[in-house]
PDB file of N, CA and C in Angstrom:
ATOM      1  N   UNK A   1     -16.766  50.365 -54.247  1.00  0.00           N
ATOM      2  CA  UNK A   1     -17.087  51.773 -54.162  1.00  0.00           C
ATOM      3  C   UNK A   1     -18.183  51.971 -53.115  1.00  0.00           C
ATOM      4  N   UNK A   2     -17.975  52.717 -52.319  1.00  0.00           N
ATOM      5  CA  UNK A   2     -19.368  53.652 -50.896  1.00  0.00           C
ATOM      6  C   UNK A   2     -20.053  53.979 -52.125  1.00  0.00           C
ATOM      7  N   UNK A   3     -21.692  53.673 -51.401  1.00  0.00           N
ATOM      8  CA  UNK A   3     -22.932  54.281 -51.984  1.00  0.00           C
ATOM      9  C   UNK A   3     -22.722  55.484 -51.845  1.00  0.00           C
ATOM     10  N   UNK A   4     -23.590  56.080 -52.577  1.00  0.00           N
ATOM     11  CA  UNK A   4     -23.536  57.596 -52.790  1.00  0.00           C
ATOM     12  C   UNK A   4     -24.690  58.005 -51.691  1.00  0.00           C
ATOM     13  N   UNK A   5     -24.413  58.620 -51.098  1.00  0.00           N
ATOM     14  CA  UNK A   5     -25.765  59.316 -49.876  1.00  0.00           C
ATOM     15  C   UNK A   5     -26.639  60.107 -50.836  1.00  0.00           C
ATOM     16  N   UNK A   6     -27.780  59.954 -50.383  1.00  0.00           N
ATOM     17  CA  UNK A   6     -28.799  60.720 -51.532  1.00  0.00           C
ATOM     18  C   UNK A   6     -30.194  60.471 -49.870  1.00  0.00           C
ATOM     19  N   UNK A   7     -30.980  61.766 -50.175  1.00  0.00           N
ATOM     20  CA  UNK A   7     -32.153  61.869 -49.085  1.00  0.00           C
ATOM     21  C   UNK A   7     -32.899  60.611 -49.795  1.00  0.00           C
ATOM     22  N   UNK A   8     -34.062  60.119 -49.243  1.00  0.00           N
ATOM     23  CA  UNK A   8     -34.918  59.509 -48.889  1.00  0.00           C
ATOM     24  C   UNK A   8     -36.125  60.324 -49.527  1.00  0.00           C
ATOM     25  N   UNK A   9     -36.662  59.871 -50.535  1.00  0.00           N
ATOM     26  CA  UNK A   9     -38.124  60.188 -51.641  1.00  0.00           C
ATOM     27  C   UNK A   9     -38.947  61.077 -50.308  1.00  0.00           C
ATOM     28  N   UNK A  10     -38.962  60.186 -48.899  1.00  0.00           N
ATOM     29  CA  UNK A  10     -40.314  60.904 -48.744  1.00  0.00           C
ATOM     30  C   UNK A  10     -39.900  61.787 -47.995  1.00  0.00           C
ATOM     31  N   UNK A  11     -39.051  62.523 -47.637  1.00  0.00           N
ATOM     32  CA  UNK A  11     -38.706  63.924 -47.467  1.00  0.00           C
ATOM     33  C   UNK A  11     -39.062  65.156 -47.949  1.00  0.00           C
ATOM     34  N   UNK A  12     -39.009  64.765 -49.575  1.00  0.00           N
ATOM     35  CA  UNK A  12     -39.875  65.437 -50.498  1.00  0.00           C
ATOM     36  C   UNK A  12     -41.015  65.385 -50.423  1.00  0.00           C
ATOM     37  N   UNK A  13     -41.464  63.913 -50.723  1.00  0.00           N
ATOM     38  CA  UNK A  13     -43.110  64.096 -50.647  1.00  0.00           C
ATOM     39  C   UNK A  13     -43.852  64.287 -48.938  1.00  0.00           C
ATOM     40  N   UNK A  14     -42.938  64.810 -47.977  1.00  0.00           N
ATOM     41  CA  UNK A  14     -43.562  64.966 -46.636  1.00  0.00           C
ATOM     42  C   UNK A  14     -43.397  66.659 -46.874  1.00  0.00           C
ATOM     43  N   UNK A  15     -42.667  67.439 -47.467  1.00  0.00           N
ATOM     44  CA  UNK A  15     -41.963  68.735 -47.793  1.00  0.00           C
ATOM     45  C   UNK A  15     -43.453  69.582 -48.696  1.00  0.00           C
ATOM     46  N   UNK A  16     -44.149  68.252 -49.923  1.00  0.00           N
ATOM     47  CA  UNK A  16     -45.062  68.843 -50.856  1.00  0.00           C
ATOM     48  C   UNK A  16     -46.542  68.472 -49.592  1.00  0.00           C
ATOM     49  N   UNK A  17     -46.599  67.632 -49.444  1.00  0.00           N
ATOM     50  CA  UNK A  17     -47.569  67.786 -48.454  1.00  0.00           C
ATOM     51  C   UNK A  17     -47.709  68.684 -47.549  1.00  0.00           C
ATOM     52  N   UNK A  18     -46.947  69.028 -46.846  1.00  0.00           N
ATOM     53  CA  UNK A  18     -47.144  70.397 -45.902  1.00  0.00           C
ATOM     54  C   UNK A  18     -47.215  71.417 -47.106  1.00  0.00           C
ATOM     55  N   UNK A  19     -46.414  71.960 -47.713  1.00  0.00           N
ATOM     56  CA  UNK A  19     -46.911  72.939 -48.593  1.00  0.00           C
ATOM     57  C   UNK A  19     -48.103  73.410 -49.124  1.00  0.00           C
ATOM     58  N   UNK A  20     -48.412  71.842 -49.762  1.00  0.00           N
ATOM     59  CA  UNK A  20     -49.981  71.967 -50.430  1.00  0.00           C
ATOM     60  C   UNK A  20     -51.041  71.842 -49.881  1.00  0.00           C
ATOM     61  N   UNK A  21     -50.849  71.368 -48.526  1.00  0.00           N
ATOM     62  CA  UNK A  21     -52.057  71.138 -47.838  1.00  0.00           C
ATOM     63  C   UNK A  21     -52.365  72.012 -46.672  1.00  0.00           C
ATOM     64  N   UNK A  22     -50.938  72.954 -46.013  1.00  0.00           N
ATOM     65  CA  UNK A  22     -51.168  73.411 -44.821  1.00  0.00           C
ATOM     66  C   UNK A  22     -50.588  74.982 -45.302  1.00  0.00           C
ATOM     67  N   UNK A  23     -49.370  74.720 -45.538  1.00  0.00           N
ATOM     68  CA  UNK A  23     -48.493  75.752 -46.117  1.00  0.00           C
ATOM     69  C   UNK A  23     -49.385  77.216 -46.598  1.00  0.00           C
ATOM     70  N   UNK A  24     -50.258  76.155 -48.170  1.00  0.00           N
ATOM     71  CA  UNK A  24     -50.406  77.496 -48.841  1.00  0.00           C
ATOM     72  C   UNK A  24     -51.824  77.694 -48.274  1.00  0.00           C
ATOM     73  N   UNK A  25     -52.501  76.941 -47.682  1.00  0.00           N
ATOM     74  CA  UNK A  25     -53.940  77.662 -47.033  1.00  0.00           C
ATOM     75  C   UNK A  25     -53.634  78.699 -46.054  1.00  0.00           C
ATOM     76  N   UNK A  26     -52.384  78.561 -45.286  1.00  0.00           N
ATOM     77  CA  UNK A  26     -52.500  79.474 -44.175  1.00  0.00           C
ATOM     78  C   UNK A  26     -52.205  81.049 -44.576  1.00  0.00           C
ATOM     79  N   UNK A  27     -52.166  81.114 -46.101  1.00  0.00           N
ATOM     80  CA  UNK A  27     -52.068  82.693 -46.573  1.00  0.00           C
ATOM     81  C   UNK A  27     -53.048  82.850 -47.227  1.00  0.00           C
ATOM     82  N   UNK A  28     -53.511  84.029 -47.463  1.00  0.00           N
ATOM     83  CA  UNK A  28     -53.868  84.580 -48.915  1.00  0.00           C
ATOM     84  C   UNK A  28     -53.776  84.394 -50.238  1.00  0.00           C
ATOM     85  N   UNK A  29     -54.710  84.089 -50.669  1.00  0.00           N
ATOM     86  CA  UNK A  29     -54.877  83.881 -52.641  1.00  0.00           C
ATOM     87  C   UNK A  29     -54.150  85.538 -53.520  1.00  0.00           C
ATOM     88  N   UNK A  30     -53.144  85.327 -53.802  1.00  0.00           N
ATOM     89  CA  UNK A  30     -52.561  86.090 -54.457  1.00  0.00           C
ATOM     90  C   UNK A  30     -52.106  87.115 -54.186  1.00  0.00           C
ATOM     91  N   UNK A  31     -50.936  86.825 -53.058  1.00  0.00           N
ATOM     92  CA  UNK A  31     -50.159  87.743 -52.629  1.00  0.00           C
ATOM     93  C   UNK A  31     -49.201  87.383 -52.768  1.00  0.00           C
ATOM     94  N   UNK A  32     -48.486  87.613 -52.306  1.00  0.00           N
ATOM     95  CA  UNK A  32     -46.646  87.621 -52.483  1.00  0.00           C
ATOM     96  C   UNK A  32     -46.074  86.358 -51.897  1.00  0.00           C
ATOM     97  N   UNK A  33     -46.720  86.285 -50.578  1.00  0.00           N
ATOM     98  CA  UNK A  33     -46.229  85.039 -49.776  1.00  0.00           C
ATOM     99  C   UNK A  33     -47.149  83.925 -50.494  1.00  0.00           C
ATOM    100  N   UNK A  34     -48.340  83.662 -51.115  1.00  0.00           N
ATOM    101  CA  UNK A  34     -48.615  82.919 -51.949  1.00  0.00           C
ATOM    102  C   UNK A  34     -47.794  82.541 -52.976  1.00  0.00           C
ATOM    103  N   UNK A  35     -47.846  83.459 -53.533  1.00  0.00           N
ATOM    104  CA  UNK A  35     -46.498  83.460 -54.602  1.00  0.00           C
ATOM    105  C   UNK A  35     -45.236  82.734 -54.740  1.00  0.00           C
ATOM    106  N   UNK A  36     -44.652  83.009 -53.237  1.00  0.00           N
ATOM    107  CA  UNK A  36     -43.518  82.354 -53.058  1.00  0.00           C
ATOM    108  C   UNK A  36     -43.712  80.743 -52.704  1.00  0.00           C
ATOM    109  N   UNK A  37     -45.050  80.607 -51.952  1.00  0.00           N
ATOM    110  CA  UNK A  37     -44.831  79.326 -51.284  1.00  0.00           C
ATOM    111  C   UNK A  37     -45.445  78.326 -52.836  1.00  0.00           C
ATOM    112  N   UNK A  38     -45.877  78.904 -53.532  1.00  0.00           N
ATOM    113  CA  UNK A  38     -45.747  78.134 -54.849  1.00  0.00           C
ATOM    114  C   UNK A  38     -44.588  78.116 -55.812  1.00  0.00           C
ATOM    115  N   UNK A  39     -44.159  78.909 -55.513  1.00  0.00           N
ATOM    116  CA  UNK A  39     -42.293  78.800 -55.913  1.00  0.00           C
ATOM    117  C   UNK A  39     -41.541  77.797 -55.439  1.00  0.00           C
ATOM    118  N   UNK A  40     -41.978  77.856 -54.250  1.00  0.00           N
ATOM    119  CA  UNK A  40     -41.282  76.849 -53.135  1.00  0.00           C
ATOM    120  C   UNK A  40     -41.690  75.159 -53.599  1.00  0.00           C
ATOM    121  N   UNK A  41     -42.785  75.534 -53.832  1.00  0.00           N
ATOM    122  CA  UNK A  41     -43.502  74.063 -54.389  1.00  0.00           C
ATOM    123  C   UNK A  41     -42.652  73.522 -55.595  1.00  0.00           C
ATOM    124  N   UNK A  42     -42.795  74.444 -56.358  1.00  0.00           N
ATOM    125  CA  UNK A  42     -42.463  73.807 -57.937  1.00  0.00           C
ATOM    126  C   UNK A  42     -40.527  73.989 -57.777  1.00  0.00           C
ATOM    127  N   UNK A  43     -40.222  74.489 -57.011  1.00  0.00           N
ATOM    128  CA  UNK A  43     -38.702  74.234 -56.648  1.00  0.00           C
ATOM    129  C   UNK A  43     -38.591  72.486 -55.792  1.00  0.00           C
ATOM    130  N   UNK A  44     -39.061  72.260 -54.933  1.00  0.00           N
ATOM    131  CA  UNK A  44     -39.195  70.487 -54.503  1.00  0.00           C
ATOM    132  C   UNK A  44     -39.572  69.629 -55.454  1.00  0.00           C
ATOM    133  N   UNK A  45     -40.526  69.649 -56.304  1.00  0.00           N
ATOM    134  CA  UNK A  45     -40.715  68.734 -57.198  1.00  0.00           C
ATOM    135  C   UNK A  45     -39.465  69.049 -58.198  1.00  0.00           C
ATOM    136  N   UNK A  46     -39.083  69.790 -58.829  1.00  0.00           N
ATOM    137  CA  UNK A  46     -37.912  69.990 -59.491  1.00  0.00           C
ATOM    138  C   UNK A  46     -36.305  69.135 -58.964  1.00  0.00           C
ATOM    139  N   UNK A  47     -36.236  69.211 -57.530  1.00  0.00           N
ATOM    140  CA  UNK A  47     -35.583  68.584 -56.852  1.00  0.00           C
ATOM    141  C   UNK A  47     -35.392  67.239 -57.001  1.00  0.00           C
ATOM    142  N   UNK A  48     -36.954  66.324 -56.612  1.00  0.00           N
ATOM    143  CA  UNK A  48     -37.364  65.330 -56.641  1.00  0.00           C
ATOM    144  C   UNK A  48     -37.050  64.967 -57.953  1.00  0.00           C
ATOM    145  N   UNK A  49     -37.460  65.877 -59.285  1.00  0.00           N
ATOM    146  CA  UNK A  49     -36.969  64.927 -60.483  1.00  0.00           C
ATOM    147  C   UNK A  49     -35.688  65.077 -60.990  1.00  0.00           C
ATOM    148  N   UNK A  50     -35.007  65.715 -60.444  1.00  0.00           N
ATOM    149  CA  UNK A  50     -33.417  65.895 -60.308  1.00  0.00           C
ATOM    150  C   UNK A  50     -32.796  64.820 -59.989  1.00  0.00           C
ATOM    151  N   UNK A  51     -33.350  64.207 -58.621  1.00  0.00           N
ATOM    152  CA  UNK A  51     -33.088  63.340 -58.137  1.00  0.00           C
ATOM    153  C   UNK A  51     -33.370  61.781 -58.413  1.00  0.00           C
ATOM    154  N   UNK A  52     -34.678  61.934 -58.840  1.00  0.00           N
ATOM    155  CA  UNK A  52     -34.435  60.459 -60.163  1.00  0.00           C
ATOM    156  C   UNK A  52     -33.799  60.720 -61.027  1.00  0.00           C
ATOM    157  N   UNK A  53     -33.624  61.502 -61.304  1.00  0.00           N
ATOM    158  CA  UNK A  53     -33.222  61.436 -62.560  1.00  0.00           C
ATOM    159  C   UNK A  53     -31.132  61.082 -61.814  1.00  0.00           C
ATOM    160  N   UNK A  54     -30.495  61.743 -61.186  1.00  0.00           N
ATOM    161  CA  UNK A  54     -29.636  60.981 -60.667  1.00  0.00           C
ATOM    162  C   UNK A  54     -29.642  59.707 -60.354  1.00  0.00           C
ATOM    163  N   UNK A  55     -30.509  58.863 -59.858  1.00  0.00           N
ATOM    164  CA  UNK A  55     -30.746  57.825 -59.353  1.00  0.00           C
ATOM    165  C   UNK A  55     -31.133  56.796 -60.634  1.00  0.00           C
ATOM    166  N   UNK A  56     -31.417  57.617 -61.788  1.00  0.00           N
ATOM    167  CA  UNK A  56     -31.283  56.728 -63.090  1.00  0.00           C
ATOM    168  C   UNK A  56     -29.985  56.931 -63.473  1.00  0.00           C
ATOM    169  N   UNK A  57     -29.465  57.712 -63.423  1.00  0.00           N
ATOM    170  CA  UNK A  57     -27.997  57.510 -63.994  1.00  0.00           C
ATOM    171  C   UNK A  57     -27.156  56.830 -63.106  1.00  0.00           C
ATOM    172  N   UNK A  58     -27.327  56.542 -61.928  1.00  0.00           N
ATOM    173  CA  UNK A  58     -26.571  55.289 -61.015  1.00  0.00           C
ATOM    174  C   UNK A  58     -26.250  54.212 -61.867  1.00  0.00           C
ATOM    175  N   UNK A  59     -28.246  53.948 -61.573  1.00  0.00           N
ATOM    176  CA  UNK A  59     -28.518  52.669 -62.159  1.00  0.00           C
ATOM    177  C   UNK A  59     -27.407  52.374 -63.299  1.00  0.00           C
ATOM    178  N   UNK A  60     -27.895  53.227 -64.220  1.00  0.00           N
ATOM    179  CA  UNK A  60     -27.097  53.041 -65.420  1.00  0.00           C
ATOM    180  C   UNK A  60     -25.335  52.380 -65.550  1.00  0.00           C
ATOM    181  N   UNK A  61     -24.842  53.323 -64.719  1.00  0.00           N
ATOM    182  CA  UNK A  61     -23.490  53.152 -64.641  1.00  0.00           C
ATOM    183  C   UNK A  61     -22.617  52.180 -63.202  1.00  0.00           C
ATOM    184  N   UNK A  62     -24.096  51.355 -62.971  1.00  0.00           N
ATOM    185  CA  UNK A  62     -23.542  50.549 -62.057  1.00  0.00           C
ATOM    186  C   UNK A  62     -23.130  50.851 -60.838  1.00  0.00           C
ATOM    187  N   UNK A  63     -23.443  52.536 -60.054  1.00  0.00           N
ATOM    188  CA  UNK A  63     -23.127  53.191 -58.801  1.00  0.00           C
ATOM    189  C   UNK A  63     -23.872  53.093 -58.123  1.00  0.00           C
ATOM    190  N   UNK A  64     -23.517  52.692 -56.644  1.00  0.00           N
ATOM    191  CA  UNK A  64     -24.524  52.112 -56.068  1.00  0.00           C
ATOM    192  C   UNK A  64     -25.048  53.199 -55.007  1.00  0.00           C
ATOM    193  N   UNK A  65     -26.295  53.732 -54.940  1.00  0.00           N
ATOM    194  CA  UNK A  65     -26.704  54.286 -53.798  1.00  0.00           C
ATOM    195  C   UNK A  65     -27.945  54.295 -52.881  1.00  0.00           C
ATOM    196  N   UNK A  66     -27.511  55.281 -51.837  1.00  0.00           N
ATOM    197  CA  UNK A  66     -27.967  54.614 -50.040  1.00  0.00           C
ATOM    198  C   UNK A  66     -28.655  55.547 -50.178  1.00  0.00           C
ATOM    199  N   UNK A  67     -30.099  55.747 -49.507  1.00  0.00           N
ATOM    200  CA  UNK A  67     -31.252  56.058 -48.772  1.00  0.00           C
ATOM    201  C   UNK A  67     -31.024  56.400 -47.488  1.00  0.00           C
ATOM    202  N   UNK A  68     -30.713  58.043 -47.386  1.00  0.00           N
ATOM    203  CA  UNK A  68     -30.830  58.419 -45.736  1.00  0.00           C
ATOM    204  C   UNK A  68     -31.915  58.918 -45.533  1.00  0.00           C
ATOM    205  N   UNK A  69     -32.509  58.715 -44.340  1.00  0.00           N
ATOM    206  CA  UNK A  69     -33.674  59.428 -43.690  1.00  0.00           C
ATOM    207  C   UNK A  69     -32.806  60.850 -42.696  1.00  0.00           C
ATOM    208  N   UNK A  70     -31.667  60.765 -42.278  1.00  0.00           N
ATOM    209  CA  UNK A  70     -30.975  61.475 -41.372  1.00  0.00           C
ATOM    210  C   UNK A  70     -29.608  61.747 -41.637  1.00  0.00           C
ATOM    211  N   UNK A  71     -28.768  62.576 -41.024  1.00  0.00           N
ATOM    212  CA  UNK A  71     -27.393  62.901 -41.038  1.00  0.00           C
ATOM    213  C   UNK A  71     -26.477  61.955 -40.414  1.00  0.00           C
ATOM    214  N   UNK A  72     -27.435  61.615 -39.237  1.00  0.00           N
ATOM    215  CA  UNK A  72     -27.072  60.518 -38.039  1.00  0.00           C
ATOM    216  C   UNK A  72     -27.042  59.341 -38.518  1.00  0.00           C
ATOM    217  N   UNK A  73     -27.141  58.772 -39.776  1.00  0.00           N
ATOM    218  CA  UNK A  73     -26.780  57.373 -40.370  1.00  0.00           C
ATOM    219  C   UNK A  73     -25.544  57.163 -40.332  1.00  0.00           C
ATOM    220  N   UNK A  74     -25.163  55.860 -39.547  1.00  0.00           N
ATOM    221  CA  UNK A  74     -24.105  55.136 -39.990  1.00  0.00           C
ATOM    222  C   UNK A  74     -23.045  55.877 -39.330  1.00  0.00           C
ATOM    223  N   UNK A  75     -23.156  56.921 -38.481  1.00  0.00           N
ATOM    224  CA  UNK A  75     -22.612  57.366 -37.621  1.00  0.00           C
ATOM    225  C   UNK A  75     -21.966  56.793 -36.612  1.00  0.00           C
ATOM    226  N   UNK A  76     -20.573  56.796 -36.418  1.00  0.00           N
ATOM    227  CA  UNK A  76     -19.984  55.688 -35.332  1.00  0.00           C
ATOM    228  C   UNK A  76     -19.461  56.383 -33.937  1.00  0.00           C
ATOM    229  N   UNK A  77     -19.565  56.296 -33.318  1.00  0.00           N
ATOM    230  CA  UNK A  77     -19.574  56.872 -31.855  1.00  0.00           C
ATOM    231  C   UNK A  77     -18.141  56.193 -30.637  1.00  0.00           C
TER     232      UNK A  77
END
């Protein structure tokens, strides 16, 4: 059986870093676009444990999957 394509952990954690560190300083404390970009936040980590949590049920059932950093993996030309 082909691995299952699944992103690469630090996509996410490069995704919460800009958010939390650059993202939400460059607005206002309690406005709307604050608002959202903490939406935005707790929507990626949600992702992220979506995604272990897929990546435990692999395990489980013996399916094996691949780590892309890109679209361009494994791409044959």
């Amino acid at each position: 059986m082909e691995p299952i394509p699944i992103p690469s952990r630090i996509h996410y954690e490069l995704l919460l870093q800009l958010l939390e560190k650059k993202t939400i300083l460059a607005v206002n404390y309690q406005t709307k676009e604050y608002q959202k970009i903490q939406e935005l936040i707790v929507a990626v980590r949600k992702a992220l444990v979506l995604q272990k949590q897929l990546e435990e049920i692999c395990q489980e059932t013996n399916l094996p999957i691949e780590y892309h950093w890109s679209l361009n993996e494994g791409k044959k030309d």
